[in-house]
N, C-alpha and C. Protein backbone atom coordinates (compact mmCIF):
# COMPACT_ATOMS: atom_id res chain seq x y z
N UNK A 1 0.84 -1.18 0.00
CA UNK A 1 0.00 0.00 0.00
C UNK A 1 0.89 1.24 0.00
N UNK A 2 0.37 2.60 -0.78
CA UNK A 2 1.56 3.31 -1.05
C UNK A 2 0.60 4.04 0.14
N UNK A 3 2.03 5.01 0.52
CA UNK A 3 1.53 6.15 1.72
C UNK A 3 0.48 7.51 0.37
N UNK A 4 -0.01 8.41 1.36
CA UNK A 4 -1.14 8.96 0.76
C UNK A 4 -0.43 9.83 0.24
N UNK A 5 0.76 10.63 1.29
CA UNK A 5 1.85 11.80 1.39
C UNK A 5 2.35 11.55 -0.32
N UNK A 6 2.72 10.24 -0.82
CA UNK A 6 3.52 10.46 -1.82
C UNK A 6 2.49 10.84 -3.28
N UNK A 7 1.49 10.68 -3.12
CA UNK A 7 0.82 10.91 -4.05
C UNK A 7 1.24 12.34 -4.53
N UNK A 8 1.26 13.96 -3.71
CA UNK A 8 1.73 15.11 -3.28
C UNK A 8 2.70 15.29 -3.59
N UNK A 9 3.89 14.71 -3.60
CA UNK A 9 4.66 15.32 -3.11
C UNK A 9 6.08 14.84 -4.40
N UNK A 10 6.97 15.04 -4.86
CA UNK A 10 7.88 15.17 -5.95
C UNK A 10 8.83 13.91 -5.62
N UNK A 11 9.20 13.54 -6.62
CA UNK A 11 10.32 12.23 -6.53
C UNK A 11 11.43 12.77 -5.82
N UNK A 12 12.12 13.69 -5.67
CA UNK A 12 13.60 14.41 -5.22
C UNK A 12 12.55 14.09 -3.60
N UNK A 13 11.57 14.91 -3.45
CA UNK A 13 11.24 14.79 -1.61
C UNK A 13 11.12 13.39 -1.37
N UNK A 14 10.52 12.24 -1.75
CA UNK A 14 10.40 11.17 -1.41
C UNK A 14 11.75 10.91 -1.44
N UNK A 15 12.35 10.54 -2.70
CA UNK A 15 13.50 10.19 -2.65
C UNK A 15 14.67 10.68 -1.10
N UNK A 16 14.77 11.72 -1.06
CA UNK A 16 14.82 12.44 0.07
C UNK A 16 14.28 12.10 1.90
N UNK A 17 12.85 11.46 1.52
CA UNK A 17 12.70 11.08 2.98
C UNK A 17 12.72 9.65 2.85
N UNK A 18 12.98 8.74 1.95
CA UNK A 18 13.53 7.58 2.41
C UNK A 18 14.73 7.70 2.83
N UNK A 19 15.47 8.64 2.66
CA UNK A 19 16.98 8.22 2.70
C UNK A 19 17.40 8.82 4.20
N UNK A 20 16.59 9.61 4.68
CA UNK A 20 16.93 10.15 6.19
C UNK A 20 16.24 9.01 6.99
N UNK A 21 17.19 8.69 7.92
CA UNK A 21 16.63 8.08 9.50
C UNK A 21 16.35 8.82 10.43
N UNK A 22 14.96 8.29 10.50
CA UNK A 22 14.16 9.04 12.00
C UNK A 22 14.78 8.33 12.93
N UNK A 23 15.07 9.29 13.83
CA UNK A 23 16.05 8.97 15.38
C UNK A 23 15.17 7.82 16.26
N UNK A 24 15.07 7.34 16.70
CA UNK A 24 14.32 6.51 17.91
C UNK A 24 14.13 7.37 18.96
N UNK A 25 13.16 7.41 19.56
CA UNK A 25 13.18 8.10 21.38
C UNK A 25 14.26 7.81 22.05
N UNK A 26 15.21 6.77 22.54
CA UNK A 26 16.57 6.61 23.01
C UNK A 26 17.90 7.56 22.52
N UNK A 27 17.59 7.59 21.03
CA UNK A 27 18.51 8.43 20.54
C UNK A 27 17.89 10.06 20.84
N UNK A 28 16.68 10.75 20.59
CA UNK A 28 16.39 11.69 21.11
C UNK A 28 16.55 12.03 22.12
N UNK A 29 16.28 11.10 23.10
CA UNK A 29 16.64 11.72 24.74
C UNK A 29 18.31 11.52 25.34
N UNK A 30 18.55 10.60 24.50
CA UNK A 30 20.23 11.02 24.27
C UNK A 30 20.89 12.13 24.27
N UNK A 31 20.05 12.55 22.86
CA UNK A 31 20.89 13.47 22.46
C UNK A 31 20.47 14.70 23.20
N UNK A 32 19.12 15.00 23.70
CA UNK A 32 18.77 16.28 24.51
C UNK A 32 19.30 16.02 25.70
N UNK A 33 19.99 14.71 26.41
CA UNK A 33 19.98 14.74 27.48
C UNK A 33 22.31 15.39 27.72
N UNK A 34 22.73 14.63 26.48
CA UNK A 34 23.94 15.55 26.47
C UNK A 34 23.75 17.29 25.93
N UNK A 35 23.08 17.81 25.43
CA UNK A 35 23.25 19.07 25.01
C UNK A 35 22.79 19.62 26.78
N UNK A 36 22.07 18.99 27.35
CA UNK A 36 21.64 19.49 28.90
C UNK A 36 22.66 19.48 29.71
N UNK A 37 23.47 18.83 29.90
CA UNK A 37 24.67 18.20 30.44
C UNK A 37 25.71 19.59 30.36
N UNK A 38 25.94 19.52 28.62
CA UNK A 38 26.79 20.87 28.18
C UNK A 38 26.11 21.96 29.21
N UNK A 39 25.07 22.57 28.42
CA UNK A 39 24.81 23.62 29.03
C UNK A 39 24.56 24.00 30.77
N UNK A 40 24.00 22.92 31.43
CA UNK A 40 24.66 22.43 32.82
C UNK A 40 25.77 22.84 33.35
N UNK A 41 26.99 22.61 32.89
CA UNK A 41 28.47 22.50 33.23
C UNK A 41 28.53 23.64 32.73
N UNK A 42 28.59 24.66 31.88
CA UNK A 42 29.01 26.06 31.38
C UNK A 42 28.38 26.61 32.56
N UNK A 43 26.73 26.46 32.90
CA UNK A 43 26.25 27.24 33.84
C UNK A 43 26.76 27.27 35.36
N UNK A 44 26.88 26.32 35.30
CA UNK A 44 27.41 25.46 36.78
C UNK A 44 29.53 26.33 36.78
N UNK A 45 30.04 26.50 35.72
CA UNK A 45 31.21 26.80 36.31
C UNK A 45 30.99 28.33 36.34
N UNK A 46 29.93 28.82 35.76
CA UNK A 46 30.03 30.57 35.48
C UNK A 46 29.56 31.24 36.94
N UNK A 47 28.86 30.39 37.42
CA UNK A 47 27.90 30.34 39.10
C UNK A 47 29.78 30.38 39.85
N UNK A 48 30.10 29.56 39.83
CA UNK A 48 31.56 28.80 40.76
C UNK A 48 32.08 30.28 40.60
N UNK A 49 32.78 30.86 39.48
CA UNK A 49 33.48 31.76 39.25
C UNK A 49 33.09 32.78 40.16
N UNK A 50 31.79 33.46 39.96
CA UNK A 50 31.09 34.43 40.62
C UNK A 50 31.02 34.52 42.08
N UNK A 51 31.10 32.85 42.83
CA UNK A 51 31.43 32.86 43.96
C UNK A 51 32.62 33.04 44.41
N UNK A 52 33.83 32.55 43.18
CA UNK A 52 34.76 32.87 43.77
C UNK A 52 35.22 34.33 44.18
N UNK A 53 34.19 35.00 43.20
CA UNK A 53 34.88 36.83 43.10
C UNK A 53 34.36 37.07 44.79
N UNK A 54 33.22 37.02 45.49
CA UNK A 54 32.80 37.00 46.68
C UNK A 54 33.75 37.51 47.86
N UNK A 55 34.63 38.49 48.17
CA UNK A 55 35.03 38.38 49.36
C UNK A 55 34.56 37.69 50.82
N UNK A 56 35.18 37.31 51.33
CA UNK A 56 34.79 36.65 52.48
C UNK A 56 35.43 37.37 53.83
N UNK A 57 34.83 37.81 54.81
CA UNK A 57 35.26 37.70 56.05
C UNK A 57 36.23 38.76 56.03
């Protein structure tokens, strides 16, 4: 059974979305879960710094 989408849509786009792989949910939350990580650790040392400027006592 052909999908309905291709009826629409041009040989280059089909051609085109067979050839890309859709990620799995494992790989999505992968991958959002390292870009979180990054931005985590940048935030997390820019906080550290700021305490260090802090005089104390």
């Amino acid at each position: 059974m052909t999908q309905f989408w291709r009826l629409f849509t041009s040989d280059y786009v089909q051609d085109f979305v067979d050839s890309v792989s859709i990620p799995t949910m494992e790989e999505l939350i992968g991958d959002y879960r390292t870009q979180f990580d990054k931005e985590y650790k940048a935030h997390q040392q820019n906080i550290i710094k700021l305490l260090q400027q802090i005089p104390t006592g």
